[in-house]
N, C-alpha and C. Protein backbone atom coordinates (compact mmCIF):
# COMPACT_ATOMS: atom_id res chain seq x y z
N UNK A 1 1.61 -4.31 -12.46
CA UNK A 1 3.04 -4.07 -12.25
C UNK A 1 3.73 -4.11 -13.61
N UNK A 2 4.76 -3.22 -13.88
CA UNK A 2 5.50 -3.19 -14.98
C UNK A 2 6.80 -3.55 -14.87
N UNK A 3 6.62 -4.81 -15.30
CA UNK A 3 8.34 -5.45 -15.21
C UNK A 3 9.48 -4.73 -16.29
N UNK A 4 8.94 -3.84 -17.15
CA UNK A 4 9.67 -3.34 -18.02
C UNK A 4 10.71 -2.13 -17.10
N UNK A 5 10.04 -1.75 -16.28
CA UNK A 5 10.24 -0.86 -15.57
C UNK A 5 12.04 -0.91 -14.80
N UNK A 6 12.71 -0.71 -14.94
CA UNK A 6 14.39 -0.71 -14.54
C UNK A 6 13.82 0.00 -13.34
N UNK A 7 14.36 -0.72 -12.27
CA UNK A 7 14.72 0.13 -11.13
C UNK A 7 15.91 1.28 -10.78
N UNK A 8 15.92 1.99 -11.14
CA UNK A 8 17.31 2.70 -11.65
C UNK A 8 16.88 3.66 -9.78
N UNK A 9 15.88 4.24 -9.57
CA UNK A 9 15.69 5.19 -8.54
C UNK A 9 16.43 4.53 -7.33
N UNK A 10 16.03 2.77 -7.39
CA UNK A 10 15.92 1.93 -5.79
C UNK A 10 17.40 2.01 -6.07
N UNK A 11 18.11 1.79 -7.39
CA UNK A 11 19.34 1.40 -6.97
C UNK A 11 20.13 2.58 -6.84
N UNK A 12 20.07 3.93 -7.44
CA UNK A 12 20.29 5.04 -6.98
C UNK A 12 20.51 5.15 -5.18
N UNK A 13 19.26 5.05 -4.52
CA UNK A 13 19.14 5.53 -3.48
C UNK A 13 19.66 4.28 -2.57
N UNK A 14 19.96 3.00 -3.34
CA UNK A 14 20.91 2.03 -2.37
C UNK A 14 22.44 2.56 -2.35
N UNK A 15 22.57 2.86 -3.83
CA UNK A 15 24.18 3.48 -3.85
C UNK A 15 24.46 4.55 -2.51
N UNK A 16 23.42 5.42 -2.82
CA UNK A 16 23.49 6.58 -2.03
C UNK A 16 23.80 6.43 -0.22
N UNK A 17 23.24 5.49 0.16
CA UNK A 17 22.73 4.80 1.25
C UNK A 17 24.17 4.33 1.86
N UNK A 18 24.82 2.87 0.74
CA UNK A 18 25.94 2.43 0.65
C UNK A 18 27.26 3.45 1.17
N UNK A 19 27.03 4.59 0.23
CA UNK A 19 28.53 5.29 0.15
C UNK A 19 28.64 6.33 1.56
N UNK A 20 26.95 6.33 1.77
CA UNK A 20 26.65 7.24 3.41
C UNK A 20 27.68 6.03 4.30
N UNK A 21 27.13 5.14 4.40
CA UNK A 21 27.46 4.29 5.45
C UNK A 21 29.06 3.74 5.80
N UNK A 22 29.61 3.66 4.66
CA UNK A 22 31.09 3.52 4.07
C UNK A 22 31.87 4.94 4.54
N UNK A 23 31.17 5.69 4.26
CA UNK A 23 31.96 7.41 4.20
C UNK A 23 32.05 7.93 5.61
N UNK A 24 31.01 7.18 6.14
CA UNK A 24 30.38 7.39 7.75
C UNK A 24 30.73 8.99 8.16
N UNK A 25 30.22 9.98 7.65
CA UNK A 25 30.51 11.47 8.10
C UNK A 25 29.24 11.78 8.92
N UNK A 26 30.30 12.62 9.58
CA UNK A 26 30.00 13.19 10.67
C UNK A 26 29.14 14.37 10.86
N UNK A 27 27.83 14.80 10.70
CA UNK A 27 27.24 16.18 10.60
C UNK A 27 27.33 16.52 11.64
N UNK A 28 28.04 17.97 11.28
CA UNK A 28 28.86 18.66 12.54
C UNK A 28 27.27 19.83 12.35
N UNK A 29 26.74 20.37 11.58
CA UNK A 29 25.76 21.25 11.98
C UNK A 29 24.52 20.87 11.57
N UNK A 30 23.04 21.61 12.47
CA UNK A 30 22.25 21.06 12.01
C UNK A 30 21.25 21.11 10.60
N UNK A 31 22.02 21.99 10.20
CA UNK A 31 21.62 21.44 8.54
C UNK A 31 22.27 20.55 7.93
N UNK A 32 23.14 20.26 8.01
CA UNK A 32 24.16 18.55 7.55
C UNK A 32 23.08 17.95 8.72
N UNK A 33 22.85 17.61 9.39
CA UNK A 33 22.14 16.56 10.05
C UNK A 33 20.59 16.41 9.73
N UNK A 34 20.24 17.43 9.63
CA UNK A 34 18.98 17.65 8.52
C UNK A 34 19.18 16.21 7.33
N UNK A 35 19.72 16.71 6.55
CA UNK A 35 19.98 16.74 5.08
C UNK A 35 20.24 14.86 5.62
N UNK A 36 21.20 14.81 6.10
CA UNK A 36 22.09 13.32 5.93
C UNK A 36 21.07 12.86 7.09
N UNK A 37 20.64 12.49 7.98
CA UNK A 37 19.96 11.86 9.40
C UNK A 37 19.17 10.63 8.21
N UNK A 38 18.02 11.02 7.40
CA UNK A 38 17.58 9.96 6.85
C UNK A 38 18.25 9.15 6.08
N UNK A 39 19.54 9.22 5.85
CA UNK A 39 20.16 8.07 4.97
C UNK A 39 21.24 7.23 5.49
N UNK A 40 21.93 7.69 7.04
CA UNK A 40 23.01 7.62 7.43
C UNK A 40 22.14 6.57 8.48
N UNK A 41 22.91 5.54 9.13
CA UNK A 41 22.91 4.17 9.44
C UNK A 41 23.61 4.25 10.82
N UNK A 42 23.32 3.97 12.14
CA UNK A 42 23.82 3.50 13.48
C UNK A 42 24.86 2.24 13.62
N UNK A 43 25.11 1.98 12.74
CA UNK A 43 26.09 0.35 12.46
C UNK A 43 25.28 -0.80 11.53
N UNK A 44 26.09 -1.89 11.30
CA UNK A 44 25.71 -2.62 10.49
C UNK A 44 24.16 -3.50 10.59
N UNK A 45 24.08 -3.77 11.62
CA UNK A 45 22.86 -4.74 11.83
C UNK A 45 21.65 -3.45 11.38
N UNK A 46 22.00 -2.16 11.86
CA UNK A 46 20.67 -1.26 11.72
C UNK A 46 20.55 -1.23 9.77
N UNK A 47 21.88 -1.06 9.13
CA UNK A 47 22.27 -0.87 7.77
C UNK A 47 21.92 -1.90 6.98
N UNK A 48 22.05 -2.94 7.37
CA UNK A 48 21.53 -4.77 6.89
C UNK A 48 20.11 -4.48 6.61
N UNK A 49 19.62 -4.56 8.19
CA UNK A 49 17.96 -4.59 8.06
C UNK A 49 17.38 -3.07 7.27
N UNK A 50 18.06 -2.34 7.27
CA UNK A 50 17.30 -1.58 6.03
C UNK A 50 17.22 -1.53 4.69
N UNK A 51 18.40 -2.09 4.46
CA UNK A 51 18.52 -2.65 3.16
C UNK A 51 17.75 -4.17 2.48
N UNK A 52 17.87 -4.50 3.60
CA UNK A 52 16.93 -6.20 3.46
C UNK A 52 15.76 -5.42 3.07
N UNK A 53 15.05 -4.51 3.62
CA UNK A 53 13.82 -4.13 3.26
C UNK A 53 13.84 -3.71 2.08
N UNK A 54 14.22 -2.74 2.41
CA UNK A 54 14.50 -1.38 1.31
C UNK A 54 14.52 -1.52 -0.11
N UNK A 55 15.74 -2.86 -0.55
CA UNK A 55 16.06 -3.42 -1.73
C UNK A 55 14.41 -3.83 -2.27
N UNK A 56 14.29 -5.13 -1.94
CA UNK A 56 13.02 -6.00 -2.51
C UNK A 56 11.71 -4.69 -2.37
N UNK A 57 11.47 -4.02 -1.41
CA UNK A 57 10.05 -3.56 -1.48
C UNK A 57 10.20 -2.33 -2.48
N UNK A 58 11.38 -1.65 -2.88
CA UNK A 58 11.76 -0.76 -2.90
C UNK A 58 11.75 -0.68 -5.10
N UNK A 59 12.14 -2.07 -5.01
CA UNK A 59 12.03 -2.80 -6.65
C UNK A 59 10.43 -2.57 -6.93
N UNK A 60 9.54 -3.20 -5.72
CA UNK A 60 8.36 -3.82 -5.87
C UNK A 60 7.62 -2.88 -6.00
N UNK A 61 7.82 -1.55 -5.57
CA UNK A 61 6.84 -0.64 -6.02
C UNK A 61 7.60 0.46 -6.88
N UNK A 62 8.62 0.15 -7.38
CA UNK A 62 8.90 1.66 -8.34
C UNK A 62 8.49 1.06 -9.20
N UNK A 63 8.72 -0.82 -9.84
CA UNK A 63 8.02 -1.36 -10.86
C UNK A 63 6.39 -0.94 -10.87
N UNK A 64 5.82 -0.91 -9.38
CA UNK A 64 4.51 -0.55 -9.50
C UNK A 64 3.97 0.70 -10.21
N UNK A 65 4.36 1.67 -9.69
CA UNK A 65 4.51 3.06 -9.75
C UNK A 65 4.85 3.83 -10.83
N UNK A 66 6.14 3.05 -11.09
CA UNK A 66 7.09 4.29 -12.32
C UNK A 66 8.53 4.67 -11.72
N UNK A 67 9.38 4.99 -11.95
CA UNK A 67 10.74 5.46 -11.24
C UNK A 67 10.11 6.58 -10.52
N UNK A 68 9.68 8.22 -11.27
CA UNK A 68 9.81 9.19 -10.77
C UNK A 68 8.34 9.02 -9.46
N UNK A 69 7.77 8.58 -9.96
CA UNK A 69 6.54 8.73 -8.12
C UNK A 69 7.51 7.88 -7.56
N UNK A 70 7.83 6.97 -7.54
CA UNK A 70 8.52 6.27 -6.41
C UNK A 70 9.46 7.07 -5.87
N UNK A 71 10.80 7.88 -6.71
CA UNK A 71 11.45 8.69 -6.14
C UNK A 71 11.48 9.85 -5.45
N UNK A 72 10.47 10.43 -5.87
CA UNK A 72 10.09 11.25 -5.13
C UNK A 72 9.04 10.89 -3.29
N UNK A 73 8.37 9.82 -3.56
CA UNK A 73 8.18 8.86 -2.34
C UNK A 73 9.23 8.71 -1.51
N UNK A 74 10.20 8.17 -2.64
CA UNK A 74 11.24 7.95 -1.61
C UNK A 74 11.97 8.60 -0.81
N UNK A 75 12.34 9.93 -1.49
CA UNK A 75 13.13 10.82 -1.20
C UNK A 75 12.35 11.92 0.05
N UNK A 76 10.97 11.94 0.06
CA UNK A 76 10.20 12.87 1.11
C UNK A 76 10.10 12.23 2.04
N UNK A 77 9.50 10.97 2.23
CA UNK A 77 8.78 10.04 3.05
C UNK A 77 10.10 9.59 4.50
N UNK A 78 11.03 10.01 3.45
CA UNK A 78 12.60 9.70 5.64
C UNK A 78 12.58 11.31 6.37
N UNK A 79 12.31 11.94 5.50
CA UNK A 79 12.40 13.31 6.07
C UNK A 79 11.11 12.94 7.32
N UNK A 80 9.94 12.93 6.43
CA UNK A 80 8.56 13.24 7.47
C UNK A 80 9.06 12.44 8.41
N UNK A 81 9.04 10.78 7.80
CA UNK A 81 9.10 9.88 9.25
C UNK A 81 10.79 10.33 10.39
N UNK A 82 11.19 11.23 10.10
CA UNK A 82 12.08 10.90 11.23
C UNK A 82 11.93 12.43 11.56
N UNK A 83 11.56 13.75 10.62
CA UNK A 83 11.24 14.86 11.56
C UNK A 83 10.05 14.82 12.05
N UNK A 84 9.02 14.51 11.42
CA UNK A 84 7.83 14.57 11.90
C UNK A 84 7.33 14.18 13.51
N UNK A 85 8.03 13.20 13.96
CA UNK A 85 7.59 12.55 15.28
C UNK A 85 8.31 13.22 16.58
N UNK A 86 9.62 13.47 16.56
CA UNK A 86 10.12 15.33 17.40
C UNK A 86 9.34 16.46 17.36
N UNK A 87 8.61 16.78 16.59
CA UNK A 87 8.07 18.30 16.20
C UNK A 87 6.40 17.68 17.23
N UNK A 88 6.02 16.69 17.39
CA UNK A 88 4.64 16.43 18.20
C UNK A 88 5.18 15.73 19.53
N UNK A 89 6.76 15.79 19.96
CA UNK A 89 6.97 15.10 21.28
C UNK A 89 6.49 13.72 21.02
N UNK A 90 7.07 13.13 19.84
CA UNK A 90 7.04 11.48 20.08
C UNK A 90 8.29 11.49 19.85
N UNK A 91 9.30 11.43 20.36
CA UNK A 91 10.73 10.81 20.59
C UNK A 91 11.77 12.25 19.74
N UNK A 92 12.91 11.80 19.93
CA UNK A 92 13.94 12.51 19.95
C UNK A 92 14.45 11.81 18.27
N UNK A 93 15.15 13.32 17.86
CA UNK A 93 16.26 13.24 16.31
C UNK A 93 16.96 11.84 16.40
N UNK A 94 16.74 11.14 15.15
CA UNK A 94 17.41 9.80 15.02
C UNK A 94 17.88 9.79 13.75
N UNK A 95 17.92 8.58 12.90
CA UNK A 95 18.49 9.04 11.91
C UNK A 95 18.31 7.37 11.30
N UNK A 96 18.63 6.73 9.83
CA UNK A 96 18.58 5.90 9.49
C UNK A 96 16.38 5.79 8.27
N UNK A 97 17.36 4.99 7.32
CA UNK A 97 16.12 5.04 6.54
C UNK A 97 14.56 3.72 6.74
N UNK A 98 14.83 3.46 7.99
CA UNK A 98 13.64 2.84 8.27
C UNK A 98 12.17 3.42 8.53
N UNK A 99 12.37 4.38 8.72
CA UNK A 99 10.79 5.56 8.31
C UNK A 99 10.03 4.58 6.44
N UNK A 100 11.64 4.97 5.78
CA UNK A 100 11.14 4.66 4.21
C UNK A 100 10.35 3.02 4.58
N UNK A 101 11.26 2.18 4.95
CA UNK A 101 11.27 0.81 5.03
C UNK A 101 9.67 0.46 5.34
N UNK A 102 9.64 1.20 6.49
CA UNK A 102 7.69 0.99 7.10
C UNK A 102 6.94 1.41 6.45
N UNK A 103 7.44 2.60 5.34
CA UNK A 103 6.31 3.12 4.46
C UNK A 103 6.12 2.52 3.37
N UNK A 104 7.27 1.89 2.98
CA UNK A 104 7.22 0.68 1.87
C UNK A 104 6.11 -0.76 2.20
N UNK A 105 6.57 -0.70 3.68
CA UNK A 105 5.74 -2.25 4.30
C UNK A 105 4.80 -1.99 4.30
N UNK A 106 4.35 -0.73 4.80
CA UNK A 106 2.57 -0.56 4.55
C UNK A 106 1.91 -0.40 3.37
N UNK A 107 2.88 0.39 2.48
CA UNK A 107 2.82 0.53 0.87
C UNK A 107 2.20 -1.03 0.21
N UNK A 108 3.10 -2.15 0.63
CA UNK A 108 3.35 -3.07 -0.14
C UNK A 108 1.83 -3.88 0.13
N UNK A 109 1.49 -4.13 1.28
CA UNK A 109 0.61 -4.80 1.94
C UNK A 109 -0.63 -4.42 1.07
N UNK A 110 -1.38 -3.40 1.45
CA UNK A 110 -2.87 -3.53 0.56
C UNK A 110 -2.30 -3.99 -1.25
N UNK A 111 -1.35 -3.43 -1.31
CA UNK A 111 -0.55 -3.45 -2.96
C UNK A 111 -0.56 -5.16 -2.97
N UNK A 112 0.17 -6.14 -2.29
CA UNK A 112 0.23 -7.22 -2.50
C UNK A 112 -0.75 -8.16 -2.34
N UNK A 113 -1.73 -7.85 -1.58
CA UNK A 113 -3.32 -7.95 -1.28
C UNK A 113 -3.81 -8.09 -2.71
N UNK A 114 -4.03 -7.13 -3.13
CA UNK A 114 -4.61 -7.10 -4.39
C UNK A 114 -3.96 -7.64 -5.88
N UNK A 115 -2.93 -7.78 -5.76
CA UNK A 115 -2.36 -8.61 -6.74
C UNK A 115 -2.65 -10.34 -6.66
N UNK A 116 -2.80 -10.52 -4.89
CA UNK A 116 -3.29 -11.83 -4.79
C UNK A 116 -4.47 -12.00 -5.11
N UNK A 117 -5.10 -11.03 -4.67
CA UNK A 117 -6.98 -11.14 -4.85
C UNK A 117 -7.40 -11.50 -6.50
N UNK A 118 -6.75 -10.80 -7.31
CA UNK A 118 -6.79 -10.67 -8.46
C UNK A 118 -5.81 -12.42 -9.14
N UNK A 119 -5.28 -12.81 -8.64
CA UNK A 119 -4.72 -14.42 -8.80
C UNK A 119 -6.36 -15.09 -8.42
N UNK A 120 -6.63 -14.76 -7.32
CA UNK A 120 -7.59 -15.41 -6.90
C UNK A 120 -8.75 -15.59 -7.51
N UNK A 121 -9.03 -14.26 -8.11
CA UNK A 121 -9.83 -14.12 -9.28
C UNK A 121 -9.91 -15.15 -10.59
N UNK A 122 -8.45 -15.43 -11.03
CA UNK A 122 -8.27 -16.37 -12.24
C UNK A 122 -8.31 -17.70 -11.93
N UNK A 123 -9.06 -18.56 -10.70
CA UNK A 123 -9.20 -19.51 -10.40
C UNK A 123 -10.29 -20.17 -11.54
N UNK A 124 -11.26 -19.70 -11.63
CA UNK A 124 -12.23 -20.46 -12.82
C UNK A 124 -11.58 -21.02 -14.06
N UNK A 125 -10.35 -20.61 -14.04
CA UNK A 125 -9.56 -21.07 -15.29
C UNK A 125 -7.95 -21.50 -14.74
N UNK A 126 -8.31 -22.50 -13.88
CA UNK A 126 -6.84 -22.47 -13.31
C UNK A 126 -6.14 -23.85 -13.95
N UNK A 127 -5.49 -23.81 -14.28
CA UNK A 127 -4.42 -24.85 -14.83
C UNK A 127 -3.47 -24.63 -13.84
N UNK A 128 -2.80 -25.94 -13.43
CA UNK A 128 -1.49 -26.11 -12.59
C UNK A 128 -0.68 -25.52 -12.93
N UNK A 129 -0.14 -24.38 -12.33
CA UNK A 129 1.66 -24.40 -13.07
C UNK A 129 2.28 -23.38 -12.00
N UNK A 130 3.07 -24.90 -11.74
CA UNK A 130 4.40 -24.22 -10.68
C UNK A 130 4.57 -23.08 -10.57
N UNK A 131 5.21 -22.73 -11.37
CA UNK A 131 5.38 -20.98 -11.40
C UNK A 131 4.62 -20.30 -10.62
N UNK A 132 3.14 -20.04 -11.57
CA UNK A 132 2.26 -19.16 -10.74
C UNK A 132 1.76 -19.80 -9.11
N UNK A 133 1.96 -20.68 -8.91
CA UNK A 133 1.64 -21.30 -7.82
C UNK A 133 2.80 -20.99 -6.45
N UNK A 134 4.27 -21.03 -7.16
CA UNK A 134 4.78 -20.38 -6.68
C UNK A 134 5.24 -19.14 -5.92
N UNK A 135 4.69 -18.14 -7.08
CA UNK A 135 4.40 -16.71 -7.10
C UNK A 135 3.27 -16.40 -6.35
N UNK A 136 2.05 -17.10 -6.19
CA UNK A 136 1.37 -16.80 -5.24
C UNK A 136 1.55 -17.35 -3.96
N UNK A 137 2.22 -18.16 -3.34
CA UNK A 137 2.74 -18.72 -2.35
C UNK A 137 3.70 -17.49 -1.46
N UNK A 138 4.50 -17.23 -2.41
CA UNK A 138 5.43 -16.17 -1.96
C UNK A 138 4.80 -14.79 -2.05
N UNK A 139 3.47 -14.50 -2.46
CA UNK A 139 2.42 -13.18 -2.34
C UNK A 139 2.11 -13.25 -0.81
N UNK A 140 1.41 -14.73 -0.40
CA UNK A 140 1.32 -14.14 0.26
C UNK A 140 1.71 -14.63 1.58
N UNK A 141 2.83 -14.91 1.56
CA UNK A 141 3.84 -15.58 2.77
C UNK A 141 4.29 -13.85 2.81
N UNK A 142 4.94 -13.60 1.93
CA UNK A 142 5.51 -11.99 1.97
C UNK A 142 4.19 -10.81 2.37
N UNK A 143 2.98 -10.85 2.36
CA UNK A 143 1.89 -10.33 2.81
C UNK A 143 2.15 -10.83 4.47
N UNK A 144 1.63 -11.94 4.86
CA UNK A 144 2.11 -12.16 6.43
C UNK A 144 3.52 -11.97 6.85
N UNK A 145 4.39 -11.91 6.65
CA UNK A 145 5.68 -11.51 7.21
C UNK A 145 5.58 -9.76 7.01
N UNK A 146 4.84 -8.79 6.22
CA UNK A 146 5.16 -7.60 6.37
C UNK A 146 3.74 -7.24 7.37
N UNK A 147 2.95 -7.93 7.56
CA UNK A 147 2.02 -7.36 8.10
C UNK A 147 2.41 -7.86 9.75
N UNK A 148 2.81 -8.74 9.77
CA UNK A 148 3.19 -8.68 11.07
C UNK A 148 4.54 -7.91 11.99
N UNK A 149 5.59 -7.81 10.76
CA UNK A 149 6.13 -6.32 11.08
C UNK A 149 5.36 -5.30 11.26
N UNK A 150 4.73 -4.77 10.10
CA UNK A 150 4.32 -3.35 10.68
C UNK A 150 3.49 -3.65 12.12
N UNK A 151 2.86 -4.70 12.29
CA UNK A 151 2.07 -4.83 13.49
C UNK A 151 2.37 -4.57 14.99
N UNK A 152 3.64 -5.37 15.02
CA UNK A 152 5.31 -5.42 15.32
C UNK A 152 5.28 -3.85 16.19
N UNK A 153 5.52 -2.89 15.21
CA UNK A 153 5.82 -1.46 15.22
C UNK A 153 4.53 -0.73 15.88
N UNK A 154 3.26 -1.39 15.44
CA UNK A 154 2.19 -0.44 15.86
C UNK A 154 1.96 -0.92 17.75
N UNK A 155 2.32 -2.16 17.96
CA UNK A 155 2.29 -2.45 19.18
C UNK A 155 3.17 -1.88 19.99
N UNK A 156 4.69 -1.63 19.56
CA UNK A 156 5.49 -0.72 20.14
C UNK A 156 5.42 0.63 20.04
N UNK A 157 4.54 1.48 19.22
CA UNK A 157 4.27 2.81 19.24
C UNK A 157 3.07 3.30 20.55
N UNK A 158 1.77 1.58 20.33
CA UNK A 158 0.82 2.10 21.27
C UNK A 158 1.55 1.69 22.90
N UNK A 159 2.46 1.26 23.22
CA UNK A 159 2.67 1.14 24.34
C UNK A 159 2.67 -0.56 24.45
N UNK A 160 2.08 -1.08 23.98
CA UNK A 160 1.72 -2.52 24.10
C UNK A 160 2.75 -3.89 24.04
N UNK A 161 4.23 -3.28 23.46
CA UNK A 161 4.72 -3.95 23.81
C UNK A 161 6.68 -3.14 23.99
N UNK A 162 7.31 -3.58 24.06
CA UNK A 162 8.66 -2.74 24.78
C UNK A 162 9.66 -2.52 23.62
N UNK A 163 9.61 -1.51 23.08
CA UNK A 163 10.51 -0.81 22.30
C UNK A 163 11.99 -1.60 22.56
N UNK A 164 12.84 -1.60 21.50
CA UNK A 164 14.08 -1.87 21.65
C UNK A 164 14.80 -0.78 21.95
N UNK A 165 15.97 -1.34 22.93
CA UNK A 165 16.87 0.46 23.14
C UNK A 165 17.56 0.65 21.62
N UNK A 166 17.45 1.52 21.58
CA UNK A 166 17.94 3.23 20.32
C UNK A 166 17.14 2.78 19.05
N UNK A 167 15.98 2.13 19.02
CA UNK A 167 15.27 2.44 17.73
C UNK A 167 14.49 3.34 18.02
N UNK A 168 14.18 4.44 17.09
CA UNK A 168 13.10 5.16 16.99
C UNK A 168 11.41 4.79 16.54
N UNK A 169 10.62 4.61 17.35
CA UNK A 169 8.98 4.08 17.24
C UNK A 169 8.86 4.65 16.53
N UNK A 170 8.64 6.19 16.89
CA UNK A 170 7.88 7.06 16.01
C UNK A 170 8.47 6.87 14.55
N UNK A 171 9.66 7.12 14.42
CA UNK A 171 9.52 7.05 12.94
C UNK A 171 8.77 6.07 12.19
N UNK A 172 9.23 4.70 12.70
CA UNK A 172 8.74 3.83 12.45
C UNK A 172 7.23 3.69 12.07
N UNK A 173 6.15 4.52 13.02
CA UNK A 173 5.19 4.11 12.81
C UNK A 173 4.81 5.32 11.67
N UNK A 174 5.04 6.50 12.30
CA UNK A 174 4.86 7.64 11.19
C UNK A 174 5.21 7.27 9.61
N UNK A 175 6.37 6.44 9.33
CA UNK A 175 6.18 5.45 7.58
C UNK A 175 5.17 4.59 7.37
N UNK A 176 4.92 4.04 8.45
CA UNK A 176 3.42 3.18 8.20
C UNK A 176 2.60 4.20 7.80
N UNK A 177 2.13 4.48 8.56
CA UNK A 177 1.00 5.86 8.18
C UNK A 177 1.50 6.35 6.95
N UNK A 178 2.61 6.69 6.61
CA UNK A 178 2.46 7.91 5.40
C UNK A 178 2.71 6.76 3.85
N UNK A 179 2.85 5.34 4.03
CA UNK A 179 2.94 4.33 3.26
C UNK A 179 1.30 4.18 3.05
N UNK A 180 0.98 3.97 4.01
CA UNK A 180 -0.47 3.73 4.13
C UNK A 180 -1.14 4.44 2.89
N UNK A 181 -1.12 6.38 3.53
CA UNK A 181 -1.37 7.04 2.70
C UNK A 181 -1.28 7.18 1.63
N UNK A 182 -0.27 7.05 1.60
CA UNK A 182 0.20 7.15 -0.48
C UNK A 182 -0.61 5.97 -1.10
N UNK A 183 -0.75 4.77 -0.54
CA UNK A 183 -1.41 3.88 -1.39
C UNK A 183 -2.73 4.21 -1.52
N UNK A 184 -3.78 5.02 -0.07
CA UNK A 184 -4.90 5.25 -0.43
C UNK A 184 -4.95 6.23 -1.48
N UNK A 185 -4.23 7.16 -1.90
CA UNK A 185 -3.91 8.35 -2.88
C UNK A 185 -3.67 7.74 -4.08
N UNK A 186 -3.03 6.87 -4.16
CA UNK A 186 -2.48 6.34 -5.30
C UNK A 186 -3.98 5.30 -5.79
N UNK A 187 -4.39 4.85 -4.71
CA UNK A 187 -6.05 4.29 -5.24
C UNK A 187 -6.78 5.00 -5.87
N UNK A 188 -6.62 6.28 -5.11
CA UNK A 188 -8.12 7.29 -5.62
C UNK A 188 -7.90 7.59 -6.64
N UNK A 189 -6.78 7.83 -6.74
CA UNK A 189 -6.35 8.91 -8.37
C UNK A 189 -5.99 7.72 -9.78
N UNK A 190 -5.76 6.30 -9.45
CA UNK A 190 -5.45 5.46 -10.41
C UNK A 190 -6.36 3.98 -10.19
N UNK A 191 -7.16 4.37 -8.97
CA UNK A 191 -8.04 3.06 -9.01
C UNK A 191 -6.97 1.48 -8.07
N UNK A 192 -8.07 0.92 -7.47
CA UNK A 192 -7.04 0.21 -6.62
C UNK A 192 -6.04 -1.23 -6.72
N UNK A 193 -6.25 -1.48 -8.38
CA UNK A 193 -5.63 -2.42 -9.15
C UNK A 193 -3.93 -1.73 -9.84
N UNK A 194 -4.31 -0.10 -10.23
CA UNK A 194 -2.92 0.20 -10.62
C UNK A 194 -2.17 0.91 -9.01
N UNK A 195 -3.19 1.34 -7.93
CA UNK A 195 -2.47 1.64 -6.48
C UNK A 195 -0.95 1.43 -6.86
């Protein structure tokens, strides 16, 4: 991970997000609904929890990554997850950037996996210190809290457990999957330490 790395993309696309939700417009045709559906927000609690995500995972891998792969991640990955799952008859046009959010959570998971594994690794030489002890504590407390979200999502996509009224599954799970993906891509082509 490159802490040098400014998040300039995540906070871009929070601004962007922000001034949707504030501006709250109305796409009267369906190319404005196209265009705006992945960034535009159902009310606050839906706008909160995407941002709760969005922010932290959203830091965590453009530092990983680079600004421009992340942005461009970012910027494709609400389209697929929220057209993609209408076009195969899994649910109806919705709108809101939690497609990104699940693709980040799945993103983050093998990604934070291996940053622990690799802590785990430097045990033969371990000296106490808070800090890192810290930092791995919160690896992988934040590893079980996203894995049991996405889990969360995959149980409500297979049927297994009861969808909430007006969230969209499919999107939801379709960002898992395409989070998923990018990290196996991002393995093959950079090896699964820079993923």
């Amino acid at each position: 991970m490159n802490r040098d790395v400014v998040p300039w993309a995540t906070a871009l696309l929070t601004v962007w997000m922000v001034g949707l939700y504030l501006l709250d417009p109305v796409p009267d045709t369906t190319a404005k609904y196209f265009f705006l559906s992945p960034w535009m927000h159902s009310g606050w609690s839906h706008f909160w929890n995407n941002m709760a995500f969005f922010i932290p995972l959203g830091i965590y891998a453009e530092r990983r990554v680079d600004s421009i792969p992340f942005l461009a991640f970012a910027v494709l990955i609400p389209y697929l997850a929220l057209h993609v799952p209408p076009l195969w008859g899994l649910g109806g046009w919705s709108q809101g950037a939690s497609g990104l959010t699940k693709a980040l959570t799945s993103y983050a998971i093998p990604a934070l996996l291996v940053g622990f594994s690799g802590q785990l690794e430097d045990l033969s030489d371990f000296e106490f210190d808070w800090q890192e002890v810290a930092v791995a504590v919160l690896m992988l407390l934040a590893t079980v809290f996203l894995t049991v979200n996405g889990w969360a999502t995959v149980q409500r996509f297979a049927g297994l457990e009861s969808s909430p009224d007006g969230v969209s599954v499919g999107s939801h799970f379709f960002g898992l999957v395409f989070g998923m993906l990018w990290f196996a891509w991002r393995a093959m082509r950079h090896g699964l330490v820079d993923a």
